[in-house]
N, C-alpha and C. Protein backbone atom coordinates (compact mmCIF):
# COMPACT_ATOMS: atom_id res chain seq x y z
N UNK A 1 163.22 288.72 171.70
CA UNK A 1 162.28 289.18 170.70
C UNK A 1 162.91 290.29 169.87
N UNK A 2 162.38 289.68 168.64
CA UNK A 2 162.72 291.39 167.72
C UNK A 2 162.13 292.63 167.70
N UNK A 3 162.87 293.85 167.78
CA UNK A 3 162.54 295.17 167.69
C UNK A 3 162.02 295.83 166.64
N UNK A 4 161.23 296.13 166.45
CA UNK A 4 160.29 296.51 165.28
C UNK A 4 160.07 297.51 164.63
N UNK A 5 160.08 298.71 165.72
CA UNK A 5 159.22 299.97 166.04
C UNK A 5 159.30 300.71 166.50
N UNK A 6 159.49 301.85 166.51
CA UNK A 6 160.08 302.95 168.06
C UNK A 6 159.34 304.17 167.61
N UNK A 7 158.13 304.57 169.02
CA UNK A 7 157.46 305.98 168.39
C UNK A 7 157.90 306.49 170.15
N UNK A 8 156.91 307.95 170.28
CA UNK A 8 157.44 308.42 171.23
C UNK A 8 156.90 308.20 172.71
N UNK A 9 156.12 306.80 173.05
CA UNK A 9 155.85 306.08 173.86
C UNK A 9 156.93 305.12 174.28
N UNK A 10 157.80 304.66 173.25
CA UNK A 10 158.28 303.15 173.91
C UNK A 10 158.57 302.16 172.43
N UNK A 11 159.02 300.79 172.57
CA UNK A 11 159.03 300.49 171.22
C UNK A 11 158.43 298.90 171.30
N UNK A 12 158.25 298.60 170.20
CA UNK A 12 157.26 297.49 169.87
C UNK A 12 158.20 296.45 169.05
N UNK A 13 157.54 295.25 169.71
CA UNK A 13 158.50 293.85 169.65
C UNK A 13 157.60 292.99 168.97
N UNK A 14 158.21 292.14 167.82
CA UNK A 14 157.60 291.05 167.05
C UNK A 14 157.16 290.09 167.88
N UNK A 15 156.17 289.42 167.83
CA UNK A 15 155.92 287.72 168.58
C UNK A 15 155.41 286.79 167.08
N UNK A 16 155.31 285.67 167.57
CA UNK A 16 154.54 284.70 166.40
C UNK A 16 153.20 285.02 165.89
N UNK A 17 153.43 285.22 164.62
CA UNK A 17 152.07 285.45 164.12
C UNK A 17 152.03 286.88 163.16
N UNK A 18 153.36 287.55 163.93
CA UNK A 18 153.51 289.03 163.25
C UNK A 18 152.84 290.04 164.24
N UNK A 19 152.29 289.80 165.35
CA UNK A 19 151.56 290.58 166.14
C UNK A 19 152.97 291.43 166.71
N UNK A 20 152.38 292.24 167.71
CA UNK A 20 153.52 293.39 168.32
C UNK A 20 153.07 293.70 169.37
N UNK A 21 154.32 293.82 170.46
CA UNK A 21 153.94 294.04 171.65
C UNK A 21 154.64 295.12 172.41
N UNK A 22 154.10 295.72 173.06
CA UNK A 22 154.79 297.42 173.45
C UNK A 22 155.66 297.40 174.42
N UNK A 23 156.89 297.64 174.44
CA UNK A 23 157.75 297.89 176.02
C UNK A 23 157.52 299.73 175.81
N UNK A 24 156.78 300.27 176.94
CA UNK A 24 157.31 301.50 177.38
C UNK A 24 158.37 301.93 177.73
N UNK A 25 158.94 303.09 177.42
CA UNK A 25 160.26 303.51 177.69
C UNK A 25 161.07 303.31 179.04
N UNK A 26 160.10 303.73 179.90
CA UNK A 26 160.10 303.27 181.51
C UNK A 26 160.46 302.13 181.67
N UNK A 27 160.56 300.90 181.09
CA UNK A 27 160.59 300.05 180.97
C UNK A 27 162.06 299.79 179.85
N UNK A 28 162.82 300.45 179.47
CA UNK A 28 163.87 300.11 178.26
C UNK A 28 164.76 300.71 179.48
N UNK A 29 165.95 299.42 179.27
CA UNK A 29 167.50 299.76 180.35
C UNK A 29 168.36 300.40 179.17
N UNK A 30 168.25 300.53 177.76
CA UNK A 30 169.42 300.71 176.91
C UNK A 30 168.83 300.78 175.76
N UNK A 31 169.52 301.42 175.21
CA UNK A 31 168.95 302.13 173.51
C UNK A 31 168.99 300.63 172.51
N UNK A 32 167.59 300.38 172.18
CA UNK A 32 167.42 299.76 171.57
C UNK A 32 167.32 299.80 169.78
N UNK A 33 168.04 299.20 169.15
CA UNK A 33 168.56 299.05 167.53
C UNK A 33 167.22 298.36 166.85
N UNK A 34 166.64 298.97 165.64
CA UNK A 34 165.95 298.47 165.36
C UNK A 34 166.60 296.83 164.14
N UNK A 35 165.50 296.22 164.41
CA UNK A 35 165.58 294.66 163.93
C UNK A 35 166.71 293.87 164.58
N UNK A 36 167.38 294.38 166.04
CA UNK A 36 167.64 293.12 166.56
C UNK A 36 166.87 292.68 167.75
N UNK A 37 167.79 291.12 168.02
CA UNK A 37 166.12 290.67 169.01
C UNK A 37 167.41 291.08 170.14
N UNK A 38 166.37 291.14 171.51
CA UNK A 38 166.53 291.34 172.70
C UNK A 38 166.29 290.15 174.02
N UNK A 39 166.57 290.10 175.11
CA UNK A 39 165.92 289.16 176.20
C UNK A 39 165.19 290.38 176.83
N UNK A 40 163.93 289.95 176.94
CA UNK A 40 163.15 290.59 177.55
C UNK A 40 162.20 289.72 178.45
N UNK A 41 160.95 290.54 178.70
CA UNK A 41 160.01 289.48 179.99
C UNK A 41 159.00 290.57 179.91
N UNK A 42 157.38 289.48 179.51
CA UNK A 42 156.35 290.00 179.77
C UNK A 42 155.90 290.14 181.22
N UNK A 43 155.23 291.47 181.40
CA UNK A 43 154.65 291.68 182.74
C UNK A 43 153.37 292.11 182.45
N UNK A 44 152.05 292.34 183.58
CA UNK A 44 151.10 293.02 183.13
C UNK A 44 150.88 293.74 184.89
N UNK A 45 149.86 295.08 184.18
CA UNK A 45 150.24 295.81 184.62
C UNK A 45 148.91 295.78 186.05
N UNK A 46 148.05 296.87 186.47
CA UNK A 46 147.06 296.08 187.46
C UNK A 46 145.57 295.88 186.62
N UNK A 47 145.27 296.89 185.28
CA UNK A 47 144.36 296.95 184.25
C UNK A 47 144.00 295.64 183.32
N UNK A 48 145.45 294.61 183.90
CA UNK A 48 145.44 293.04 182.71
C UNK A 48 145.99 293.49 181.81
N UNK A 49 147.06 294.68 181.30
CA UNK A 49 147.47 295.08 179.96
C UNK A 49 148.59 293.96 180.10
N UNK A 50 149.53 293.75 179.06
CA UNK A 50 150.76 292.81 178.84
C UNK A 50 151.65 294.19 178.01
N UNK A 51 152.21 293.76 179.03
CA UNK A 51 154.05 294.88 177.90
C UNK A 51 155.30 294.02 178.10
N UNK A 52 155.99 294.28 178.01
CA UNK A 52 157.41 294.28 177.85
C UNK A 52 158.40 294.98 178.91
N UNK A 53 159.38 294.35 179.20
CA UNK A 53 160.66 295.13 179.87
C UNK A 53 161.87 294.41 179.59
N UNK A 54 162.61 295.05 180.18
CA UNK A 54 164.40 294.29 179.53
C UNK A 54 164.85 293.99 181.09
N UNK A 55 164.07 294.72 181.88
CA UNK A 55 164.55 294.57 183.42
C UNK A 55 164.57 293.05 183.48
N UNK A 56 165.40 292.23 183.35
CA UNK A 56 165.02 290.75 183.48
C UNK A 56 166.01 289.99 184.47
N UNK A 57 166.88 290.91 185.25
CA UNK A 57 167.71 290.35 185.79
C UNK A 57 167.74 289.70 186.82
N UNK A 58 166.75 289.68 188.09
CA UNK A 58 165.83 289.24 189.19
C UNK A 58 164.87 288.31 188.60
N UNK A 59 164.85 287.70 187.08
CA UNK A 59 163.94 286.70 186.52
C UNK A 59 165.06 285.35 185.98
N UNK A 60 166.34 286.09 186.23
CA UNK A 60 167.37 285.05 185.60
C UNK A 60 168.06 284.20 187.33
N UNK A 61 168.45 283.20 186.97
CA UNK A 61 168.75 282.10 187.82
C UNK A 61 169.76 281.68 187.54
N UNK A 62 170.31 281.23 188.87
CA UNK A 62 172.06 280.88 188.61
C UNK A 62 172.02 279.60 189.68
N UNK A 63 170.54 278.85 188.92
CA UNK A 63 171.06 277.50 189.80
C UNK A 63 171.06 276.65 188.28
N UNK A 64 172.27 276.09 188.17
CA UNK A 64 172.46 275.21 186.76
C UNK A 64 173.72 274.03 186.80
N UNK A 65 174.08 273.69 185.88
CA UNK A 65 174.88 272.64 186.21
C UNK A 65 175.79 272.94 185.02
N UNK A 66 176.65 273.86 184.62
CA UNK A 66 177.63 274.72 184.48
C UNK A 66 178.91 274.09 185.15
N UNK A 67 179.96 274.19 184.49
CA UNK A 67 181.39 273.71 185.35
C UNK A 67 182.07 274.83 184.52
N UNK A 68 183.29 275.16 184.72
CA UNK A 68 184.54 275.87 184.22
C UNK A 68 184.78 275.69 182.81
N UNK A 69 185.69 276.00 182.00
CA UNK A 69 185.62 275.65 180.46
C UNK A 69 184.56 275.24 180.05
N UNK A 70 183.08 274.99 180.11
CA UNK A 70 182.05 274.56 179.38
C UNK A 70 181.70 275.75 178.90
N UNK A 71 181.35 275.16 177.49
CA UNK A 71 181.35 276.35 176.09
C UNK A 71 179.74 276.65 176.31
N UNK A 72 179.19 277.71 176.08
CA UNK A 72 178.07 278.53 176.66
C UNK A 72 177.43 279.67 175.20
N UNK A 73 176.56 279.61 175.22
CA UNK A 73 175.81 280.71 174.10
C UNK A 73 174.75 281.93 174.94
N UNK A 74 175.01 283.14 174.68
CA UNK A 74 174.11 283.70 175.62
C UNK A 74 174.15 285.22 175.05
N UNK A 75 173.03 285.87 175.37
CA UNK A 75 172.76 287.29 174.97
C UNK A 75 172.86 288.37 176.00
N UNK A 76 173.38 289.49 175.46
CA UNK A 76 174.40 290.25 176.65
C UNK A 76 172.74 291.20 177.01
N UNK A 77 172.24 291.49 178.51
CA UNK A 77 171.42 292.03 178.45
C UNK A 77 171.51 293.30 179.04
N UNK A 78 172.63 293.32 179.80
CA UNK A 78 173.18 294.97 180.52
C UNK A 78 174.83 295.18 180.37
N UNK A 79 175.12 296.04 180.17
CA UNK A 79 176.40 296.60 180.44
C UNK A 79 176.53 297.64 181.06
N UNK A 80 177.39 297.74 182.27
CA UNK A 80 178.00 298.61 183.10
C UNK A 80 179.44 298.48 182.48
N UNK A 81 179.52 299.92 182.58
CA UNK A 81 181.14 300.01 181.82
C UNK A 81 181.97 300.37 183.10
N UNK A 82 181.29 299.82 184.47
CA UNK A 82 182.42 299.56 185.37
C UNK A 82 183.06 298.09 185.82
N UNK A 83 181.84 297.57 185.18
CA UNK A 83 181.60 296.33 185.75
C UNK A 83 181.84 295.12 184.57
N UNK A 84 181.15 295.35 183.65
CA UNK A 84 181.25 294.35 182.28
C UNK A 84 180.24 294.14 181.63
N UNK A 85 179.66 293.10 180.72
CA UNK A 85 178.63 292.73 180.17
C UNK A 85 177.72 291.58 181.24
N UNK A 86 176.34 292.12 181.49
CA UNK A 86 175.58 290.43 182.17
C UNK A 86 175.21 289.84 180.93
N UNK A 87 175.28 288.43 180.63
CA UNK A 87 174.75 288.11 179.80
C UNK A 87 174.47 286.34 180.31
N UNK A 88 172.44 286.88 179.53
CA UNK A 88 171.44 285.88 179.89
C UNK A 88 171.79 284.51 178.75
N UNK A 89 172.74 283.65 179.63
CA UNK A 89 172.80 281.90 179.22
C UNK A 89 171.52 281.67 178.57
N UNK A 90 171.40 281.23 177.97
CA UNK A 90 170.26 280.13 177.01
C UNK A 90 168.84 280.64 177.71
N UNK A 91 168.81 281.94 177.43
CA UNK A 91 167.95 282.69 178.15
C UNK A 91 166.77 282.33 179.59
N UNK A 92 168.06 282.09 180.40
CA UNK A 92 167.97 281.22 181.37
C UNK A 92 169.05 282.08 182.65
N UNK A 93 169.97 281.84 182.57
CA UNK A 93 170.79 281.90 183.51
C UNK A 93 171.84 283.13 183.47
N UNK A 94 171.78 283.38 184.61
CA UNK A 94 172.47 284.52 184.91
C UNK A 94 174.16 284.50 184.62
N UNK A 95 174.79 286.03 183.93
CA UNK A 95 176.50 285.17 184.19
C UNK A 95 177.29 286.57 183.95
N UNK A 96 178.46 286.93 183.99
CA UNK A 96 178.61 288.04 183.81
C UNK A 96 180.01 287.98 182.93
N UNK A 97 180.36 288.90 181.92
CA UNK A 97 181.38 288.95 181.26
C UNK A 97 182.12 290.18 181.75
N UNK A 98 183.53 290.59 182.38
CA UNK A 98 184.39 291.22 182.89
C UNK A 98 184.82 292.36 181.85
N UNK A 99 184.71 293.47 182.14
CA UNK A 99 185.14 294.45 181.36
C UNK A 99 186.59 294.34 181.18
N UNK A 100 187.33 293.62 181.45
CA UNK A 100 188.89 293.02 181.28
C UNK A 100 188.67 292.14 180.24
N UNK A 101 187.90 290.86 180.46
CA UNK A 101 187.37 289.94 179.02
C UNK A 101 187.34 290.52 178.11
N UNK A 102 186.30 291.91 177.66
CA UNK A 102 185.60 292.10 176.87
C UNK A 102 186.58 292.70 175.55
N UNK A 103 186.12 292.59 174.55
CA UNK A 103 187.13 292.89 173.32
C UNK A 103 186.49 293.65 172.28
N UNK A 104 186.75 294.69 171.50
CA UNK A 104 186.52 295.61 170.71
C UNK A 104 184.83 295.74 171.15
N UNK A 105 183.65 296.46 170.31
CA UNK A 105 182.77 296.73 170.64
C UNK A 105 181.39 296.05 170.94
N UNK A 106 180.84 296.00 171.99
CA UNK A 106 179.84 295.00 172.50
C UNK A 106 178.43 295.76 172.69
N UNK A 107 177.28 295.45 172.33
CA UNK A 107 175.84 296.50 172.69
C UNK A 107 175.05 294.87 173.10
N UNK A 108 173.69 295.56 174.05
CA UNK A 108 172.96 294.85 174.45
C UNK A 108 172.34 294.67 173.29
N UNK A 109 171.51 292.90 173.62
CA UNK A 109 171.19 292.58 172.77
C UNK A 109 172.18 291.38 171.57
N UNK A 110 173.49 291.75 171.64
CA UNK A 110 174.46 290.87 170.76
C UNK A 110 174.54 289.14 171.48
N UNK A 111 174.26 288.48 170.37
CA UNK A 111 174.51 287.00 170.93
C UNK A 111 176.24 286.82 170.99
N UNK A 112 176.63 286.25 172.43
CA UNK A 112 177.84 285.74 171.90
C UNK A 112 178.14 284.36 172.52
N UNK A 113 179.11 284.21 171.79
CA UNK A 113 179.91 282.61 172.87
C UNK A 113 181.34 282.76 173.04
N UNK A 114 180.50 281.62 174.47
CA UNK A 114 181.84 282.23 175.32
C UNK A 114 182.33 280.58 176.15
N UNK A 115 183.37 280.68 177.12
CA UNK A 115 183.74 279.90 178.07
C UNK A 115 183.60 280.44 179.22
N UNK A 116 183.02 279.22 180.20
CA UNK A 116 182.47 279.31 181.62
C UNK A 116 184.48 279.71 182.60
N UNK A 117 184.42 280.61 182.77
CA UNK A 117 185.93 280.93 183.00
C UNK A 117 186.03 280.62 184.54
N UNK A 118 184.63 281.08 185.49
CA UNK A 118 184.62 280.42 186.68
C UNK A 118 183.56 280.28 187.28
N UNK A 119 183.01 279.42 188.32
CA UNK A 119 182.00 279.29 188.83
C UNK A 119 181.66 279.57 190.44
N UNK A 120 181.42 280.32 190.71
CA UNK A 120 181.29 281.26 192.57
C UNK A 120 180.80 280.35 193.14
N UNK A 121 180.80 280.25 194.87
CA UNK A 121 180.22 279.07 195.13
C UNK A 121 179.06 279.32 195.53
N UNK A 122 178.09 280.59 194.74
CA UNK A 122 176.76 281.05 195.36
C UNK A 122 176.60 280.52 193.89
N UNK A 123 177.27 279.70 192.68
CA UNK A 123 176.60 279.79 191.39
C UNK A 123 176.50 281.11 190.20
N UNK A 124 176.96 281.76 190.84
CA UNK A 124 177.10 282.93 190.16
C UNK A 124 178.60 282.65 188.73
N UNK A 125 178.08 282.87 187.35
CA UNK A 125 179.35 282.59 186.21
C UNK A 125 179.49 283.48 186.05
N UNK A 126 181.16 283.59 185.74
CA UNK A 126 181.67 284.55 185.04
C UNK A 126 182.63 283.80 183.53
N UNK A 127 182.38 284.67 182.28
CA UNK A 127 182.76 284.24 181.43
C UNK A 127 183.86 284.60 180.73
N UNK A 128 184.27 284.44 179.80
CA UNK A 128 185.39 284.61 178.87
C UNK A 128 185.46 284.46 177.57
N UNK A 129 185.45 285.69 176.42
CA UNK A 129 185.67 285.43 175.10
C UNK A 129 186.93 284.30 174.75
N UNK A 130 187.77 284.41 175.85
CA UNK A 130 189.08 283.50 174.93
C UNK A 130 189.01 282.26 175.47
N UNK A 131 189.96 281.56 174.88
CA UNK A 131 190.18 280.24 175.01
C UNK A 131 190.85 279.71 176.08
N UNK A 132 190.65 278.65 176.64
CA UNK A 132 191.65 277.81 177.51
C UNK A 132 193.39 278.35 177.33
N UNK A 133 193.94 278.61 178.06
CA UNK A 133 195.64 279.40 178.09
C UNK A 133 196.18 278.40 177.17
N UNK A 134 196.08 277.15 177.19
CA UNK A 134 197.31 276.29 176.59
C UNK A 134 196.77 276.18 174.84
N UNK A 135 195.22 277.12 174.60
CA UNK A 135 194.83 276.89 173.48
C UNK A 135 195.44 278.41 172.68
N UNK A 136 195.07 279.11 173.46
CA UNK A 136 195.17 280.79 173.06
C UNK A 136 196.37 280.68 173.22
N UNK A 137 197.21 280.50 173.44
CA UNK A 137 199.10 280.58 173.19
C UNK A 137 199.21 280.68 171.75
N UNK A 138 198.68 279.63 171.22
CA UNK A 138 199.38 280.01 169.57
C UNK A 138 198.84 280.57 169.00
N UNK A 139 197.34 281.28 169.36
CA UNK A 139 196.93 282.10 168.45
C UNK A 139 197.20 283.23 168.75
N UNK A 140 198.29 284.39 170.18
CA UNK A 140 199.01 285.17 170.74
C UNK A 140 200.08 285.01 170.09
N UNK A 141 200.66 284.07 169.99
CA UNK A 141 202.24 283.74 169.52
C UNK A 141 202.22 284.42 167.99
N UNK A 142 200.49 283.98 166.97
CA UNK A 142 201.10 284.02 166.04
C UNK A 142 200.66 285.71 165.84
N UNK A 143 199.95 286.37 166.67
CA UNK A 143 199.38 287.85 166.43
C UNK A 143 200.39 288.69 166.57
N UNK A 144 201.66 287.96 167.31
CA UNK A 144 202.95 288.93 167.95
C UNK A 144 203.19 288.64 166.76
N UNK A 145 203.40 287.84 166.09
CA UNK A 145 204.96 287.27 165.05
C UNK A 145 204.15 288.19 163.87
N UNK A 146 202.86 288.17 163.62
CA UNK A 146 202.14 289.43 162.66
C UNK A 146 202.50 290.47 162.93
N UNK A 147 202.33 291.53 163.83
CA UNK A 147 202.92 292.27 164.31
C UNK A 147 204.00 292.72 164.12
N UNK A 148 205.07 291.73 164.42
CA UNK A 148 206.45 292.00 164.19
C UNK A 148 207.41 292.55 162.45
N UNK A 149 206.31 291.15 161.87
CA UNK A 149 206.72 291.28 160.54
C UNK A 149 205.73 292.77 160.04
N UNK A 150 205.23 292.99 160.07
CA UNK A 150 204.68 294.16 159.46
C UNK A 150 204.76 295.38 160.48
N UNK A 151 205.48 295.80 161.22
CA UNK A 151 206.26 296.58 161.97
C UNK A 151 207.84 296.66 161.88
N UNK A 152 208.58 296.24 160.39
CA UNK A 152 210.37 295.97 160.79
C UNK A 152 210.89 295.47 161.92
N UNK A 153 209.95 294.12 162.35
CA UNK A 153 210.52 293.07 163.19
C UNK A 153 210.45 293.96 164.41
N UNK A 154 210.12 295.07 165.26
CA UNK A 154 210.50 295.26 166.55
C UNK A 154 209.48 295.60 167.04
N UNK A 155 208.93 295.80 168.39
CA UNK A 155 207.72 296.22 169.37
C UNK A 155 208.54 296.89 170.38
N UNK A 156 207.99 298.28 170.61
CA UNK A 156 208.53 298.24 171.92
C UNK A 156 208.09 297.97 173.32
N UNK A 157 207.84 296.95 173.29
CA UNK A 157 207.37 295.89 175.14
C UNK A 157 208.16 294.94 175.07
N UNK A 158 208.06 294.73 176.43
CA UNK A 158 208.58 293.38 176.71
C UNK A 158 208.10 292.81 178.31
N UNK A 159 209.05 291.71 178.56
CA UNK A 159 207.97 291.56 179.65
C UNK A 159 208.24 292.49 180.84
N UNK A 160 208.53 293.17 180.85
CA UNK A 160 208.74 294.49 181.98
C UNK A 160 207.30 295.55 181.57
N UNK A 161 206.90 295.66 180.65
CA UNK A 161 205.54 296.46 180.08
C UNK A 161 204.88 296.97 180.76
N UNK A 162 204.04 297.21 181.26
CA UNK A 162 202.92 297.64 182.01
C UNK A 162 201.82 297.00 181.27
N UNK A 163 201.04 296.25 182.64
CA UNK A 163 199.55 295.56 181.55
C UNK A 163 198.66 296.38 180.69
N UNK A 164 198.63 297.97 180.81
CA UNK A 164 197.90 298.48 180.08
C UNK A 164 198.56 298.91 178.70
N UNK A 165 199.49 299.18 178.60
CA UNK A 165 200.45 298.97 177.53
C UNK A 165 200.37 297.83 176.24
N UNK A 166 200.48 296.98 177.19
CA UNK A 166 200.11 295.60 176.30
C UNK A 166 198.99 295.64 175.88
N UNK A 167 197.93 295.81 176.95
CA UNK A 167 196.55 295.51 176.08
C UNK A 167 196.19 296.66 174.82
N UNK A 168 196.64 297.64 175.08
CA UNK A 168 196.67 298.76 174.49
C UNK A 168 197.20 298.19 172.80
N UNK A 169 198.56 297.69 172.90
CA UNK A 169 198.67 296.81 171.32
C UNK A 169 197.93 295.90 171.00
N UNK A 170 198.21 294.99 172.00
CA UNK A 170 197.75 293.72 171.50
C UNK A 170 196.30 293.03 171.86
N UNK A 171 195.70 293.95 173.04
CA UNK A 171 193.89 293.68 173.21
C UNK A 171 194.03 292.46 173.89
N UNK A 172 195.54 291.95 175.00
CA UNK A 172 195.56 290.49 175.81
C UNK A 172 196.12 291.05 177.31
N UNK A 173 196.05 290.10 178.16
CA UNK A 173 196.71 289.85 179.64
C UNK A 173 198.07 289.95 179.50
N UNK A 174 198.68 290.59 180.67
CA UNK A 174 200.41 290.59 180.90
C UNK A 174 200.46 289.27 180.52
N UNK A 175 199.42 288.28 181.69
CA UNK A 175 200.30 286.65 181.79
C UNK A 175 199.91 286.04 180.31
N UNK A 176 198.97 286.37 179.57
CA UNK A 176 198.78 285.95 177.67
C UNK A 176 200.23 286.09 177.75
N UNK A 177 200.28 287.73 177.40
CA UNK A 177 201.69 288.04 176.74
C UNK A 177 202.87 287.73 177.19
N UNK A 178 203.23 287.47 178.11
CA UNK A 178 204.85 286.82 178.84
C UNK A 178 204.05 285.53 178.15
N UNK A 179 203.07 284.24 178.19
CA UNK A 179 203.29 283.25 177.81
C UNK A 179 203.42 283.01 176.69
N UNK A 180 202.97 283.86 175.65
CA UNK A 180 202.87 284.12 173.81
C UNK A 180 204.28 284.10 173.85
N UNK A 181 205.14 285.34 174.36
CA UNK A 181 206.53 285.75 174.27
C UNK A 181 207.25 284.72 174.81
N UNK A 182 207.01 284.22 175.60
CA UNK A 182 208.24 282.66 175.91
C UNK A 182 208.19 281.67 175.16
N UNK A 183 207.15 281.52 174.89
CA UNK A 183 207.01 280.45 173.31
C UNK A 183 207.89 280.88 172.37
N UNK A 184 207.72 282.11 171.66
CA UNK A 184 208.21 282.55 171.12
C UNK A 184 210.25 283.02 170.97
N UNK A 185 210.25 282.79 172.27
CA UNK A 185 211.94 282.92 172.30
C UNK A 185 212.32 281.60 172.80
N UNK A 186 211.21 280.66 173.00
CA UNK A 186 211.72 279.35 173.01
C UNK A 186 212.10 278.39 171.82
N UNK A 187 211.00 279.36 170.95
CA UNK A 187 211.37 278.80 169.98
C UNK A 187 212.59 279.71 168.68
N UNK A 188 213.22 280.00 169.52
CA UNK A 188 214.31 281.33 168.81
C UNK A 188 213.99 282.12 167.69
N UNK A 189 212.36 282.75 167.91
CA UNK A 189 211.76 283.76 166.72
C UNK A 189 211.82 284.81 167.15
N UNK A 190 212.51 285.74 168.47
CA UNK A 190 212.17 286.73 169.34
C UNK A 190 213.55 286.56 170.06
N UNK A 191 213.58 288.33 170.17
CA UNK A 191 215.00 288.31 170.83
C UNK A 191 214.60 289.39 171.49
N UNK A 192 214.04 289.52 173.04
CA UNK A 192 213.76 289.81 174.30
C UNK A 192 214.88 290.56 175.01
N UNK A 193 215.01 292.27 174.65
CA UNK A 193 215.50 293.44 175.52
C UNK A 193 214.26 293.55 176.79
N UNK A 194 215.15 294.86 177.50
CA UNK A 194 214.36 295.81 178.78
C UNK A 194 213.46 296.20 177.72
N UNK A 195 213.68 297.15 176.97
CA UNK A 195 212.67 297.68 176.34
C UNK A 195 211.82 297.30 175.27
N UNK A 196 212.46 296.15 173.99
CA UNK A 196 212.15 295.85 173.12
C UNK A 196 211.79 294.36 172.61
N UNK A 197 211.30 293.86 171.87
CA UNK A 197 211.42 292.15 171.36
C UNK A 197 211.76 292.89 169.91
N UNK A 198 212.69 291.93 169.72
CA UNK A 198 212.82 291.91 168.02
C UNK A 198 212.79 290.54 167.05
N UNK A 199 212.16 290.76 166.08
CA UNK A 199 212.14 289.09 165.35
C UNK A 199 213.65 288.97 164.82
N UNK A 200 213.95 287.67 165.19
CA UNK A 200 215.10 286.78 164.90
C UNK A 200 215.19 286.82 163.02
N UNK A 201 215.83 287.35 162.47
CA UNK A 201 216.23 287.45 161.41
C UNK A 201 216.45 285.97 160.39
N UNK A 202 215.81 285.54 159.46
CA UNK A 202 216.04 284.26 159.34
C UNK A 202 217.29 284.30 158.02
N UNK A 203 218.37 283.43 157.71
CA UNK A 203 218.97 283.45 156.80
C UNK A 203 218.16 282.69 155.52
């Protein structure tokens, strides 16, 4: 639902019709942006009132028929910045995105898509912004070879790096980057020191 409204009770959510419905603050896990929508869940209270909460995570289910690489749409409804993004599948199913996955800036509430990266054998998903390895190679291959050319051809990593290093440039995995970089000197565009890669100079 969309966010509407925010006074100093709690904030108020669009339904059909234009009507509005109140989540109390007590009830909000995360600072809510006005005019985007949220996953939320009506409750009422013991008076018959109806509100709102975002607490929805004990309402989501992780019995589905989900496999590995199956492409997935879903709205992120908590983030722990120890843990990663949860985000509610087809506002349905439970799944979690890895604070290792995750890439430049993410808030509850954002729709994203993703790939089913693995499946627990309690059913529990975990997901992934990137692509299948043998797909994301050339789009690594070609972010290094950008890189390179608009840096005077050199980086200083290589595959000796440290993974935080790498992600630190390039926002990927050691094993991305050794597989981007072997492509790349396989195909003689990269010339691979201890310390450095440099682009192959073309005549």
């Amino acid at each position: 639902m969309k966010a509407v409204k925010v006074d100093k009770k709690g904030v108020y959510f669009e339904i059909e019709g234009g009507n509005h419905v109140f989540m109390p603050f007590t009830e909000r896990t995360y600072r809510v942006i006005m005019h985007m929508t949220y996953p939320v869940a009506f409750k009422l209270d013991s008076n018959g009132f109806i509100y709102l909460t975002s607490k929805i995570r004990d309402l989501l289910t992780t019995d589905h028929g989900f496999q590995e690489n199956d492409e997935v749409t879903g709205r992120i409804y908590s983030i722990n910045k120890a843990i990663g993004a949860f985000v509610a599948i087809d506002n349905k199913y439970d799944s979690l995105l890895r604070m290792d996955e995750l890439r430049g800036v993410h808030v509850e509430g954002e729709l994203i898509e993703a790939r089913v990266k693995e499946v627990k054998d309690d059913g529990k998903i975990e997901l992934s912004l990137r692509q299948r390895a043998y797909l994301e190679i050339n789009n690594d291959s070609d972010m290094i070879l950008d890189y390179l050319i608009d840096h005077d051809g050199v980086v200083h990593l290589s595959d000796k790096s440290s993974p935080d290093k790498i992600n630190a440039i390039f926002g990927i995995s050691k094993s991305s980057f050794k597989r981007a970089i072997g492509r790349l000197y396989k195909n003689n565009d990269i010339k691979i020191y201890d310390n450095k890669i440099e682009l192959v100079k073309r005549n």
